[in-house]
PDB file of N, CA and C in Angstrom:
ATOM      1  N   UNK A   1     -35.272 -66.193 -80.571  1.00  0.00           N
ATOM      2  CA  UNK A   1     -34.852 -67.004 -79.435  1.00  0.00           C
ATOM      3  C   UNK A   1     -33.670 -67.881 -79.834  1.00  0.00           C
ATOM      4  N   UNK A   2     -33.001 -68.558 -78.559  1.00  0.00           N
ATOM      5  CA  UNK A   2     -31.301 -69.283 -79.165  1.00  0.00           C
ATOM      6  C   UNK A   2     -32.230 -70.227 -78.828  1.00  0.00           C
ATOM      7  N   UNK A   3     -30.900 -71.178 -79.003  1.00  0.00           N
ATOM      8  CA  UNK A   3     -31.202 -72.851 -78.909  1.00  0.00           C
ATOM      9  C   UNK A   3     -30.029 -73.055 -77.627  1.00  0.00           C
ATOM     10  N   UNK A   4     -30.758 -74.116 -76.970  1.00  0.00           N
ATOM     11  CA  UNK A   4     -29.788 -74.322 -76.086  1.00  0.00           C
ATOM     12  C   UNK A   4     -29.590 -75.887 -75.893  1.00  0.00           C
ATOM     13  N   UNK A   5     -28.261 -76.046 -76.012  1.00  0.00           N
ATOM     14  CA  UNK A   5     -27.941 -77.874 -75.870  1.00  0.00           C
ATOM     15  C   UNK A   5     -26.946 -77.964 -74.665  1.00  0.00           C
ATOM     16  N   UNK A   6     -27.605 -79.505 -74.487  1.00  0.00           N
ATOM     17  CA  UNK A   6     -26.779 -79.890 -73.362  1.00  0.00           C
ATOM     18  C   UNK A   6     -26.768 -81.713 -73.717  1.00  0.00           C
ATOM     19  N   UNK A   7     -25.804 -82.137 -72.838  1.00  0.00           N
ATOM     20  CA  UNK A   7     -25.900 -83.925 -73.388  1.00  0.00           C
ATOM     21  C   UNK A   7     -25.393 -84.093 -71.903  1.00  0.00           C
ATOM     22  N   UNK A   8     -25.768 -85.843 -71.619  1.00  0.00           N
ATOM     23  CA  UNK A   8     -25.724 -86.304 -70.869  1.00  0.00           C
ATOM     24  C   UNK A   8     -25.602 -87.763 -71.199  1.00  0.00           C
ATOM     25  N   UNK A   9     -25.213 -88.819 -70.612  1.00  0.00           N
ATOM     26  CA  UNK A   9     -25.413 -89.932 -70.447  1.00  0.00           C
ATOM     27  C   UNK A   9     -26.243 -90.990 -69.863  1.00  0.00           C
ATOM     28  N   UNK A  10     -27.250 -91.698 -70.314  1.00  0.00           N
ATOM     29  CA  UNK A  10     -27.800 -92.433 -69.443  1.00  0.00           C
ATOM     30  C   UNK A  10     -28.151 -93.767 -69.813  1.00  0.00           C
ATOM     31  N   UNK A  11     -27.582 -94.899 -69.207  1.00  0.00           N
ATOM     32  CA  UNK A  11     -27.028 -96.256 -69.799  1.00  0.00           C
ATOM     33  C   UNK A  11     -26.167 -95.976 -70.585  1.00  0.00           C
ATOM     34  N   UNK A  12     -26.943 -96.473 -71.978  1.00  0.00           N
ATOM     35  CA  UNK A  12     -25.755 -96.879 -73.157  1.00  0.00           C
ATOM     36  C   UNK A  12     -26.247 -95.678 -73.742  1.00  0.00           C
ATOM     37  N   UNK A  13     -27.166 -94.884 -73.508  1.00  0.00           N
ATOM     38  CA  UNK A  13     -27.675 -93.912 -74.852  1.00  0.00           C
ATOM     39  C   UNK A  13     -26.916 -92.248 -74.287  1.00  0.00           C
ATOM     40  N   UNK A  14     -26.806 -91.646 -75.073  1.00  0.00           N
ATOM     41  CA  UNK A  14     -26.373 -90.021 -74.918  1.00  0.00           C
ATOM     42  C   UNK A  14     -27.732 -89.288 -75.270  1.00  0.00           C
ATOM     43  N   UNK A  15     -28.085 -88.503 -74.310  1.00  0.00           N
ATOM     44  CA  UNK A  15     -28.714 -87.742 -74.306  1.00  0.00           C
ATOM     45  C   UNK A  15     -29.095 -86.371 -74.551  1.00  0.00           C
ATOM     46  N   UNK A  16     -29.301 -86.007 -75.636  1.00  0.00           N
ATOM     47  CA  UNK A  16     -29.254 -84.301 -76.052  1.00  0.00           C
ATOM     48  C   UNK A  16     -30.476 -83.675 -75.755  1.00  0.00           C
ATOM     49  N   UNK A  17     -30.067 -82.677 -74.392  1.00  0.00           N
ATOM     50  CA  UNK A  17     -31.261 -82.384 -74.281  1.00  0.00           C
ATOM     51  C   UNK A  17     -31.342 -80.786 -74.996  1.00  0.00           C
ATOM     52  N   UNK A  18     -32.645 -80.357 -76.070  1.00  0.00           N
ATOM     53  CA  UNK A  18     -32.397 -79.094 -76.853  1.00  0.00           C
ATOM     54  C   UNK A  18     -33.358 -78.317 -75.986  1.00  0.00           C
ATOM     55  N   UNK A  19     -33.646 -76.881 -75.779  1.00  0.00           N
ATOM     56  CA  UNK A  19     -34.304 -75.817 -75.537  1.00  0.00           C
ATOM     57  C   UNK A  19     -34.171 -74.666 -76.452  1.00  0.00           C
ATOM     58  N   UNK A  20     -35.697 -74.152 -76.737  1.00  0.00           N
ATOM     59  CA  UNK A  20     -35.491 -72.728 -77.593  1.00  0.00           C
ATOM     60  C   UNK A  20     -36.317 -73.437 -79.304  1.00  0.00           C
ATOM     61  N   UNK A  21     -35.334 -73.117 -79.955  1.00  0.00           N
ATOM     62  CA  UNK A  21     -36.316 -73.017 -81.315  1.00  0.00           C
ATOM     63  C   UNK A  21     -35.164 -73.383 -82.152  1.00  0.00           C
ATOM     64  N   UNK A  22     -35.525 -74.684 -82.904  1.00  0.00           N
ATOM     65  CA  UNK A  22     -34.457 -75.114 -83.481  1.00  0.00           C
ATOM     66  C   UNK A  22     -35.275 -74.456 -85.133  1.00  0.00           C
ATOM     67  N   UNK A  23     -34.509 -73.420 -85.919  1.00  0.00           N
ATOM     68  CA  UNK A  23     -35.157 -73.286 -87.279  1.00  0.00           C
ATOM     69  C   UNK A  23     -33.738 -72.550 -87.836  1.00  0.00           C
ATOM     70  N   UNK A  24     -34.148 -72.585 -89.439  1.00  0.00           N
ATOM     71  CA  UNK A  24     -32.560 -72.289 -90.321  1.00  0.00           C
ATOM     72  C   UNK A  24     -31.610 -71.442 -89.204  1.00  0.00           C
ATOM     73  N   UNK A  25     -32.021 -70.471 -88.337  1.00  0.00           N
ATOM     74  CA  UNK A  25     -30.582 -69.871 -88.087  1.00  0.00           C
ATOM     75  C   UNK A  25     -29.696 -70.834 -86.766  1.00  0.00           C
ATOM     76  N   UNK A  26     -30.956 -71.588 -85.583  1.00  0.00           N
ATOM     77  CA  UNK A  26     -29.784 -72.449 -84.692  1.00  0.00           C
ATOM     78  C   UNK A  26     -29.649 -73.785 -85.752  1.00  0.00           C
ATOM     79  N   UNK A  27     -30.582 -74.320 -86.465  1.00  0.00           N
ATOM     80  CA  UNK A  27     -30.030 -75.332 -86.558  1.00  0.00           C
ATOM     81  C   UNK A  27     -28.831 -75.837 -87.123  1.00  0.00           C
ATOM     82  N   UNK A  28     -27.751 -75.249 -87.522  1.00  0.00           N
ATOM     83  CA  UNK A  28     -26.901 -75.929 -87.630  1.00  0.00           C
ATOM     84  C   UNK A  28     -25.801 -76.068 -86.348  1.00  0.00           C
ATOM     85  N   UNK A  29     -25.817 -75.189 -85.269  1.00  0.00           N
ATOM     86  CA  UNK A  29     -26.006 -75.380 -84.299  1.00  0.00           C
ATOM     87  C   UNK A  29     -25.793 -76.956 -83.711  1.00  0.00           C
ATOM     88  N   UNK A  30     -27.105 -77.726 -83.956  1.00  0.00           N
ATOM     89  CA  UNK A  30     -27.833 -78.639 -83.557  1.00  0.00           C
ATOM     90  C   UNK A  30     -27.145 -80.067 -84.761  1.00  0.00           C
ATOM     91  N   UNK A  31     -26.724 -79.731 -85.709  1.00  0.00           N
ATOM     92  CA  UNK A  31     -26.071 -80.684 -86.530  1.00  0.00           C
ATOM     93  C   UNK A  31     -24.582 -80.677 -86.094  1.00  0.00           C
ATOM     94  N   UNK A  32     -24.039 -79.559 -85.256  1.00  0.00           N
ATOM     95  CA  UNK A  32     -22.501 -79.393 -84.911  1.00  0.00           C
ATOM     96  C   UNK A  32     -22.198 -80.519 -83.982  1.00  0.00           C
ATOM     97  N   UNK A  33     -23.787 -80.331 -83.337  1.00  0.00           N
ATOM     98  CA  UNK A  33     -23.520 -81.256 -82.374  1.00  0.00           C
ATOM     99  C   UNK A  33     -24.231 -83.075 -82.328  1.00  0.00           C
ATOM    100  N   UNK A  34     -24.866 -82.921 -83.088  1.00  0.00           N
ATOM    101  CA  UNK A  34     -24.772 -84.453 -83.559  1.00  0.00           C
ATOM    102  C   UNK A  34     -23.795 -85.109 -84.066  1.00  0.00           C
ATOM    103  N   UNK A  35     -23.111 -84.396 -84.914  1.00  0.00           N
ATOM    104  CA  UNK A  35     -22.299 -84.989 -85.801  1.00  0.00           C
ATOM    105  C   UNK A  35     -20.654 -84.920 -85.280  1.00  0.00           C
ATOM    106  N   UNK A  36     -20.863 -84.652 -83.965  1.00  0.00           N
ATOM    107  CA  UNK A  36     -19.595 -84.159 -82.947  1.00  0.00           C
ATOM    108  C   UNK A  36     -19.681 -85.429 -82.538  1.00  0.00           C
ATOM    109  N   UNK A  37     -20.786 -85.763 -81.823  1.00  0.00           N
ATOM    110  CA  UNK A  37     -21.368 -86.722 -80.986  1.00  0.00           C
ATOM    111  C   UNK A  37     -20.889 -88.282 -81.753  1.00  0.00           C
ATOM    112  N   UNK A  38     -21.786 -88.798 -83.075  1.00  0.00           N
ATOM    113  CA  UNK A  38     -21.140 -89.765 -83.907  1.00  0.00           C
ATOM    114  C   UNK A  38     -19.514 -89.539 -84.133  1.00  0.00           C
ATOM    115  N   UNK A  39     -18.935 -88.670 -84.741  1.00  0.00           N
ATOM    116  CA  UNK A  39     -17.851 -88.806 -84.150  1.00  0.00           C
ATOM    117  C   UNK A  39     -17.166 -89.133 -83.930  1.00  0.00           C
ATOM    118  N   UNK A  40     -17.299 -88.598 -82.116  1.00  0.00           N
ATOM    119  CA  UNK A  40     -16.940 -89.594 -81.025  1.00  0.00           C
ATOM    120  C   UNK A  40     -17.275 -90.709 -80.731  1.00  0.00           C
ATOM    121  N   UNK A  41     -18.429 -91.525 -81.405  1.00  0.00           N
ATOM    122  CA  UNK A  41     -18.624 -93.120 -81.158  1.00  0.00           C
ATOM    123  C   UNK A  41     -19.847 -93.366 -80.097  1.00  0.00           C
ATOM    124  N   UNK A  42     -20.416 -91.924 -80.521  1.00  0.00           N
ATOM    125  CA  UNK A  42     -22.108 -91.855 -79.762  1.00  0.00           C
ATOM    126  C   UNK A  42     -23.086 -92.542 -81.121  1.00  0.00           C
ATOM    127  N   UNK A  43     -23.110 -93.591 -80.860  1.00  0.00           N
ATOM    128  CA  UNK A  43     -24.541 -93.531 -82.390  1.00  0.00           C
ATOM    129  C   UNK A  43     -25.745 -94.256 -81.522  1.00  0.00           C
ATOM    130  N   UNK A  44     -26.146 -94.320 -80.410  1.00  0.00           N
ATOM    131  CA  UNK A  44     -27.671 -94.584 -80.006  1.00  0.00           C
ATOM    132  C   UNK A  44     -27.637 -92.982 -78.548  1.00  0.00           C
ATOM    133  N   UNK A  45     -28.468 -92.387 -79.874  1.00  0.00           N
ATOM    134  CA  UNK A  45     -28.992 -90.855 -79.036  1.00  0.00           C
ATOM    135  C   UNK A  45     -30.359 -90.794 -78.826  1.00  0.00           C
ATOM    136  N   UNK A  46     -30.562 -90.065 -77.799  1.00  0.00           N
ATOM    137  CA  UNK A  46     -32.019 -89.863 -77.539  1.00  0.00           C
ATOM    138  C   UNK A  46     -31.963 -88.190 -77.542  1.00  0.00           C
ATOM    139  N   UNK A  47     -32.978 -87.343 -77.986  1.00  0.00           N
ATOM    140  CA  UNK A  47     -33.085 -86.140 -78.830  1.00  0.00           C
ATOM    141  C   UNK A  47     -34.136 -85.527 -77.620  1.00  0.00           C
ATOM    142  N   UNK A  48     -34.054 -84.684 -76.918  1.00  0.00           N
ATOM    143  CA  UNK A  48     -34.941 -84.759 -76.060  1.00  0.00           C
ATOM    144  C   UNK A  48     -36.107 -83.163 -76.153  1.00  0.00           C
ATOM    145  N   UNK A  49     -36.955 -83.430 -76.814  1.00  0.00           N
ATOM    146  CA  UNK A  49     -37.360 -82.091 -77.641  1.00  0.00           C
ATOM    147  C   UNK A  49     -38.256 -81.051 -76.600  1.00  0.00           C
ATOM    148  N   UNK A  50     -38.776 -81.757 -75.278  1.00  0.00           N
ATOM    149  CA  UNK A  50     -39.528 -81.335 -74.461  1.00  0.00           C
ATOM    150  C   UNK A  50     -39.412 -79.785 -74.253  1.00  0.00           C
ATOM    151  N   UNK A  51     -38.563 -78.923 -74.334  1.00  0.00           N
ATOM    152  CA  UNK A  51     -37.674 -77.584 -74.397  1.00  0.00           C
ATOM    153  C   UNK A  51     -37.623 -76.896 -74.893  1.00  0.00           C
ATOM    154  N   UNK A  52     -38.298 -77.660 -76.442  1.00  0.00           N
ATOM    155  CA  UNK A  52     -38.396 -76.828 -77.875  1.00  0.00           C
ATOM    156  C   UNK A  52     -39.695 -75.930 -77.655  1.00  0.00           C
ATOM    157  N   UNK A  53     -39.341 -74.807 -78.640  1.00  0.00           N
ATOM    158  CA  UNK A  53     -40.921 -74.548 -78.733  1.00  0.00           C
ATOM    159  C   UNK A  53     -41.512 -73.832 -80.393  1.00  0.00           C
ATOM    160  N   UNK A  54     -39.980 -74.507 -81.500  1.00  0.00           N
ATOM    161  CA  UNK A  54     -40.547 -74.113 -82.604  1.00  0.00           C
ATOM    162  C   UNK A  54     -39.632 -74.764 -83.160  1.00  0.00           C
ATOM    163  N   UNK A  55     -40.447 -75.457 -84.375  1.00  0.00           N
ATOM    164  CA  UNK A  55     -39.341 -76.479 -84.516  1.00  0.00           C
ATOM    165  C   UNK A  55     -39.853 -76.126 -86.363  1.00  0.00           C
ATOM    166  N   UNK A  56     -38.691 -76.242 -87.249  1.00  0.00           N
ATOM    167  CA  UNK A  56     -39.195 -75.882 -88.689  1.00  0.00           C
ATOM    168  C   UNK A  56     -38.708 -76.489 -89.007  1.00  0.00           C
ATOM    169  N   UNK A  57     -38.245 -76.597 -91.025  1.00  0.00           N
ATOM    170  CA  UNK A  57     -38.264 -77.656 -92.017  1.00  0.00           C
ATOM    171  C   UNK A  57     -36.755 -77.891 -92.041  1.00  0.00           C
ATOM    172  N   UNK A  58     -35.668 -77.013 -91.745  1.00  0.00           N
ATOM    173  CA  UNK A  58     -34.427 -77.071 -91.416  1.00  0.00           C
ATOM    174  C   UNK A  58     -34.432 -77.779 -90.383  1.00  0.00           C
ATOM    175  N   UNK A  59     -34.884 -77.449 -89.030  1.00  0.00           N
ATOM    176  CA  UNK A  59     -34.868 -78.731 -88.143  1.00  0.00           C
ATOM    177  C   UNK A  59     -34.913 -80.147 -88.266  1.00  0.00           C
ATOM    178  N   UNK A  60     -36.249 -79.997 -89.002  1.00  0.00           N
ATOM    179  CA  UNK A  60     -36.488 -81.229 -89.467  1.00  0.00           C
ATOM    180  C   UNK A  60     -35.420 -82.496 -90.428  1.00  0.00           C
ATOM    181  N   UNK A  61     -34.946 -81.639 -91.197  1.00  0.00           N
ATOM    182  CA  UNK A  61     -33.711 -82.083 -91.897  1.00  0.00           C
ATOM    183  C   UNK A  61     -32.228 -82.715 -91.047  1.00  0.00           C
ATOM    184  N   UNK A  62     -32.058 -81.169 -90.089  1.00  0.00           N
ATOM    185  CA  UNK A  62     -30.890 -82.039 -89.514  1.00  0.00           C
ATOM    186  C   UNK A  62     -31.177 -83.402 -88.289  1.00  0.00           C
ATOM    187  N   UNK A  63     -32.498 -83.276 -87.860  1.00  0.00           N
ATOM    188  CA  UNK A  63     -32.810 -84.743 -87.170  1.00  0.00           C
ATOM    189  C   UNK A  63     -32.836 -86.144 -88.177  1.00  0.00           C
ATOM    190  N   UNK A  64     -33.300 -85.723 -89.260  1.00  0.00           N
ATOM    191  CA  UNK A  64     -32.902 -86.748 -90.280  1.00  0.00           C
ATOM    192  C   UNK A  64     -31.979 -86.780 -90.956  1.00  0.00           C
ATOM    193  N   UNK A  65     -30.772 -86.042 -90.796  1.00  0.00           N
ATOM    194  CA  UNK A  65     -29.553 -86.160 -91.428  1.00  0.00           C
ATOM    195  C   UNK A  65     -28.356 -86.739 -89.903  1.00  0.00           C
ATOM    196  N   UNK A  66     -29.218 -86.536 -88.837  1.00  0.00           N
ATOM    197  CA  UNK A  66     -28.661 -87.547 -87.654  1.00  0.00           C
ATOM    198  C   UNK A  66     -29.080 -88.786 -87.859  1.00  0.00           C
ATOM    199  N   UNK A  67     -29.971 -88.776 -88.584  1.00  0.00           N
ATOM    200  CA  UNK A  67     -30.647 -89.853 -88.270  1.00  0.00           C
ATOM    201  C   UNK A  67     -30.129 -91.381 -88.868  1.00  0.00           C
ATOM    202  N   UNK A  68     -30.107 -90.627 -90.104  1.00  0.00           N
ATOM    203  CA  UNK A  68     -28.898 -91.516 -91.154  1.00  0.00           C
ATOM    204  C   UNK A  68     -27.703 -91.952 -90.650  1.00  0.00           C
ATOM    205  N   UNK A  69     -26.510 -90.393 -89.992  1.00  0.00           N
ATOM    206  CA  UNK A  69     -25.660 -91.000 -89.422  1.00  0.00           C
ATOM    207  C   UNK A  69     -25.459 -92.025 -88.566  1.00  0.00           C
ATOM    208  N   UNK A  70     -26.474 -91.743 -87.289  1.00  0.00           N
ATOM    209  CA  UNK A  70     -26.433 -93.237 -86.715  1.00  0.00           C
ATOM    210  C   UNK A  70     -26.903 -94.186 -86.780  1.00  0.00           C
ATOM    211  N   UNK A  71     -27.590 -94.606 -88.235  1.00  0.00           N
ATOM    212  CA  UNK A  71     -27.652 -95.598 -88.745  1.00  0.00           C
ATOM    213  C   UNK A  71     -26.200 -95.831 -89.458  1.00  0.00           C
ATOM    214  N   UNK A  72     -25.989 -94.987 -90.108  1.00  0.00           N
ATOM    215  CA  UNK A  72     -24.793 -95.774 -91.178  1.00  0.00           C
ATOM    216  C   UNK A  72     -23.481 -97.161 -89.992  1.00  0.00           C
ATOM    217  N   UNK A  73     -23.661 -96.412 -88.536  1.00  0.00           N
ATOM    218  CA  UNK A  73     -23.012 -96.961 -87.392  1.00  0.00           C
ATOM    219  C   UNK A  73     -24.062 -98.027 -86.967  1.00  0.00           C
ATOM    220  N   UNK A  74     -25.192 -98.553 -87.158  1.00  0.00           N
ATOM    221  CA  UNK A  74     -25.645 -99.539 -86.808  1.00  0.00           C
ATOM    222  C   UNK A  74     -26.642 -98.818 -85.630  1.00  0.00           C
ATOM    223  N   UNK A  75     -26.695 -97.583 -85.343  1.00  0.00           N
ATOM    224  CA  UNK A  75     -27.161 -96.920 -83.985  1.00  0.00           C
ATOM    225  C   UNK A  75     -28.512 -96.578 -84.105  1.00  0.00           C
ATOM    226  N   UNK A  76     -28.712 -95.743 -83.158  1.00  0.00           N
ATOM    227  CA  UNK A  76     -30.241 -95.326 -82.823  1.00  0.00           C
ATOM    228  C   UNK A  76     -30.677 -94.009 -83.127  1.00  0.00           C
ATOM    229  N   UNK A  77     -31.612 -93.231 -83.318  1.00  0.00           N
ATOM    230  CA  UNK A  77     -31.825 -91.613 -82.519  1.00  0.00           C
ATOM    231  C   UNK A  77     -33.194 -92.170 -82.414  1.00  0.00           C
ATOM    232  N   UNK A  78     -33.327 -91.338 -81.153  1.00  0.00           N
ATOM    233  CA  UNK A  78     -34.878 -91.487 -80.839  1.00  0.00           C
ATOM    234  C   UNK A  78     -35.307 -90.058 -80.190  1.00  0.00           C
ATOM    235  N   UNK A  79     -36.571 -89.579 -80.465  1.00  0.00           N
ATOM    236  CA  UNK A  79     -37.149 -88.680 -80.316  1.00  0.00           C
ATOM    237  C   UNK A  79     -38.274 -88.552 -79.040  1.00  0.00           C
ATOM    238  N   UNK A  80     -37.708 -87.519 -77.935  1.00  0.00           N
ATOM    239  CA  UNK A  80     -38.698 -87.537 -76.858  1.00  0.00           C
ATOM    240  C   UNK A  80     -39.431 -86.022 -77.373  1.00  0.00           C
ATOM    241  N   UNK A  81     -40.961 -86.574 -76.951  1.00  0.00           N
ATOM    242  CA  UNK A  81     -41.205 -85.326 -77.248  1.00  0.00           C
ATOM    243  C   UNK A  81     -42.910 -85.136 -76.838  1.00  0.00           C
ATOM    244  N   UNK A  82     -43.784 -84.502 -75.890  1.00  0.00           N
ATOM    245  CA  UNK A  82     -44.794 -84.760 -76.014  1.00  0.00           C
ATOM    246  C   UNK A  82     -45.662 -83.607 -75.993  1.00  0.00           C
ATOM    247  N   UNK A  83     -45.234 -82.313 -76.781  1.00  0.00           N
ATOM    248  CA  UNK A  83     -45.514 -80.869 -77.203  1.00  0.00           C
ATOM    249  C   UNK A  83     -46.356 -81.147 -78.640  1.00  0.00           C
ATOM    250  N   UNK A  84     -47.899 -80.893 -78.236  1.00  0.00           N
ATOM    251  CA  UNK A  84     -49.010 -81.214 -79.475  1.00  0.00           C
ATOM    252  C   UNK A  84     -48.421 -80.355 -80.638  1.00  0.00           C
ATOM    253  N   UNK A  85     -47.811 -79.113 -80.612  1.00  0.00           N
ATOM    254  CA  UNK A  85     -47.909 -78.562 -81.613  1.00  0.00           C
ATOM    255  C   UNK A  85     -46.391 -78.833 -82.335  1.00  0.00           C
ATOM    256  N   UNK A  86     -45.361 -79.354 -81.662  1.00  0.00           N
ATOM    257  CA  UNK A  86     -44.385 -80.369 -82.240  1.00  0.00           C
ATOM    258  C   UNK A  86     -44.546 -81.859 -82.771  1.00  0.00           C
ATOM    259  N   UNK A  87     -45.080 -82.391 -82.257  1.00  0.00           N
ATOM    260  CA  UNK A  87     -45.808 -83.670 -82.723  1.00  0.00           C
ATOM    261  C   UNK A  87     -46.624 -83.505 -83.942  1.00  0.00           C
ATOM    262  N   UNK A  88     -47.179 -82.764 -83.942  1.00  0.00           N
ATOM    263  CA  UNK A  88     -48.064 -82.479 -85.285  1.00  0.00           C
ATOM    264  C   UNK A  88     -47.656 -81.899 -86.627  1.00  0.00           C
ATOM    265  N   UNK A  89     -46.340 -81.363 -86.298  1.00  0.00           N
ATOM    266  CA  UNK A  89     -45.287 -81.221 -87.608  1.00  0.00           C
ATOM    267  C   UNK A  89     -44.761 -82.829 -87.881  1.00  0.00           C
ATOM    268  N   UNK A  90     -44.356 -83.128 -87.039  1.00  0.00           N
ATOM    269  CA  UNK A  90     -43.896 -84.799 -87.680  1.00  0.00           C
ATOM    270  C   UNK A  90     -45.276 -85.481 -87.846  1.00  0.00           C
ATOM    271  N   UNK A  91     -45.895 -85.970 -87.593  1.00  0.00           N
ATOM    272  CA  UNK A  91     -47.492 -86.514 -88.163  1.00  0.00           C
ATOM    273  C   UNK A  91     -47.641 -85.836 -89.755  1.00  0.00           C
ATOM    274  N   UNK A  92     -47.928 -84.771 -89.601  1.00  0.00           N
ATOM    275  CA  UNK A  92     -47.593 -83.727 -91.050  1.00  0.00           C
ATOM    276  C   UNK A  92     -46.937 -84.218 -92.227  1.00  0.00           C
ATOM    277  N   UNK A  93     -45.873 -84.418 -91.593  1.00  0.00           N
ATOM    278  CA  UNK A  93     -44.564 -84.665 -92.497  1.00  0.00           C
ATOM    279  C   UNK A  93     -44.291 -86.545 -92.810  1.00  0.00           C
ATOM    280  N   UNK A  94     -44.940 -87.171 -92.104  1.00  0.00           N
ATOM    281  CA  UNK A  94     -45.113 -88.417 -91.822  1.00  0.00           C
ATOM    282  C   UNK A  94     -43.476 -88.997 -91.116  1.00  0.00           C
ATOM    283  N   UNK A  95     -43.031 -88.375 -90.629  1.00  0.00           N
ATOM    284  CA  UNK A  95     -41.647 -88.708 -89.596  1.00  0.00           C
ATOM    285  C   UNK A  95     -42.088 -89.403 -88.457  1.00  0.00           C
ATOM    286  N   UNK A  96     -43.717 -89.255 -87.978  1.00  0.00           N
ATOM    287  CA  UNK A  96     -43.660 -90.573 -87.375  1.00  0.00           C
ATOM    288  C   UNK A  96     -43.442 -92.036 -87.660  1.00  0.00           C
ATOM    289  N   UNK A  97     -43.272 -92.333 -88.846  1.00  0.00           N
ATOM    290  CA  UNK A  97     -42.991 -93.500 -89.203  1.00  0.00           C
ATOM    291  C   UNK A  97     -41.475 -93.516 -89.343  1.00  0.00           C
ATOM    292  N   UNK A  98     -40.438 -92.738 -88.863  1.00  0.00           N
ATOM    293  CA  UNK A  98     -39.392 -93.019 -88.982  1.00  0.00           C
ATOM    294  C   UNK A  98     -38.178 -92.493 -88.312  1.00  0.00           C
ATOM    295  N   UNK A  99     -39.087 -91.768 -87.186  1.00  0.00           N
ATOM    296  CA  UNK A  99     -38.205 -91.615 -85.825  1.00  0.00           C
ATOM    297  C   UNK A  99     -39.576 -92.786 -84.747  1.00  0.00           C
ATOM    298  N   UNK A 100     -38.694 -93.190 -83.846  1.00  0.00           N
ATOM    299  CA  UNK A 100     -39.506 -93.501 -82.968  1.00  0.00           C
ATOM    300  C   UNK A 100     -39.787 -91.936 -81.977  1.00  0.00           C
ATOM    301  N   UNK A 101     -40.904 -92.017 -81.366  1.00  0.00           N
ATOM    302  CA  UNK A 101     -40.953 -90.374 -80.680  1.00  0.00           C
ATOM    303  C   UNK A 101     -41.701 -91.489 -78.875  1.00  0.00           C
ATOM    304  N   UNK A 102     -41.503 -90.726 -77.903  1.00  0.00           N
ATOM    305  CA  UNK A 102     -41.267 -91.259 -76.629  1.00  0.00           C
ATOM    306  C   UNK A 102     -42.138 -89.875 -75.994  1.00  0.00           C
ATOM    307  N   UNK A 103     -42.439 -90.101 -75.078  1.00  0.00           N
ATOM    308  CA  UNK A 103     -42.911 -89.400 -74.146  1.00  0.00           C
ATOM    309  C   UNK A 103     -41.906 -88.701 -73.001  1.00  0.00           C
ATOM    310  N   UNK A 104     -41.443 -89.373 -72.608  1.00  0.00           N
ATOM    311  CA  UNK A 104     -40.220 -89.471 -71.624  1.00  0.00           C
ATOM    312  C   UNK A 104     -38.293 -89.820 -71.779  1.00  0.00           C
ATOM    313  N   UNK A 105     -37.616 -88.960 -71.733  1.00  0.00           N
ATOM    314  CA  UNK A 105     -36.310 -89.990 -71.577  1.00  0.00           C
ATOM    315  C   UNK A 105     -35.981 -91.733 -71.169  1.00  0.00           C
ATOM    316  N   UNK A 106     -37.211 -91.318 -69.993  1.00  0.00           N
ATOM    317  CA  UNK A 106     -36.900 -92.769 -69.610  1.00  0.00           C
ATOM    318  C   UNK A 106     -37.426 -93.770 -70.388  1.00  0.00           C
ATOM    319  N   UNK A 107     -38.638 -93.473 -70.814  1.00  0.00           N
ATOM    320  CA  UNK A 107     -39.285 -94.432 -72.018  1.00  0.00           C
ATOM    321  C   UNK A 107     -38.080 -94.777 -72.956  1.00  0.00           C
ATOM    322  N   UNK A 108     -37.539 -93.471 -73.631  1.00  0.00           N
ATOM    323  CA  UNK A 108     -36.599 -93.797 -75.033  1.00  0.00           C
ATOM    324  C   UNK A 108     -35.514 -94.212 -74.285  1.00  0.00           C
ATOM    325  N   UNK A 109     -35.069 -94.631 -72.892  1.00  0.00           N
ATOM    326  CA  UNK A 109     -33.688 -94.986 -73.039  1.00  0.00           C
ATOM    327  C   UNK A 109     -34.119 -96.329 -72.649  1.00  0.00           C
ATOM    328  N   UNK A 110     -35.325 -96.987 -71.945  1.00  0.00           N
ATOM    329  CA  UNK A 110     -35.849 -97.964 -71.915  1.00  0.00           C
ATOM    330  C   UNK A 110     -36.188 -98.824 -73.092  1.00  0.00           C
ATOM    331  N   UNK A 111     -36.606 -98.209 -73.979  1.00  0.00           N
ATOM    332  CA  UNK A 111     -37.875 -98.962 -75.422  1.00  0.00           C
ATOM    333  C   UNK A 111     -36.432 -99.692 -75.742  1.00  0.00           C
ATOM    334  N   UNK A 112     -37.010-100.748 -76.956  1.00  0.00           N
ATOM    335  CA  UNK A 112     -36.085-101.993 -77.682  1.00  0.00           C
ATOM    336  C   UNK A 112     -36.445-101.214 -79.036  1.00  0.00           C
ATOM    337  N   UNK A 113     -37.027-100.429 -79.307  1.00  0.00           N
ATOM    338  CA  UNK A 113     -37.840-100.452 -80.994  1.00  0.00           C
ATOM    339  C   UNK A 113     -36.416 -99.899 -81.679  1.00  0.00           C
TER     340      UNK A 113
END
């Protein structure tokens, strides 16, 4: 299966919304476009995973190699996502302690955390 991205704006945050299966062959893909995004002077993103439906250890990497970037800018990424069997790779991996993860867009473009 591909990966499919799209971004949007909503408030101050950019919105990437992914579909498909982010693993070694789209994800870099998925880093083209983060790192397109910082950049351009996007560093509070919201990651919107609802779309996904296989997410592996390469994935995992380039959300935390976004993740860094928009920190090194003072910024955000935040993770929507409320697919049990995606959630349970980050629990796994203990990345819940270091993405925030949202239920909704609107939650993550709402939250302060």
């Amino acid at each position: 299966m591909d990966l499919s991205l799209s971004t949007r704006t909503v408030g101050d945050r950019t919105v990437v919304e992914v579909g498909g299966e982010i693993d070694v062959y789209t994800a870099p893909k998925l880093r083209e476009q983060l790192v397109e995004l910082v950049n351009d002077g996007s560093y509070h993103l919201v990651v919107d995973m609802e779309g996904v439906d296989f997410l592996d250890s390469t994935g995992l990497g380039v959300l935390v190699g976004g993740l860094k970037r928009v920190r090194a800018h003072e910024g955000s990424l935040r993770l929507v996502c409320n697919q049990e069997r995606i959630l349970k790779i980050f629990r796994i991996t203990g990345l819940t302690k270091v993405f925030p993860i949202h239920n909704s867009v609107e939650d993550a473009v709402q939250a302060t955390d």
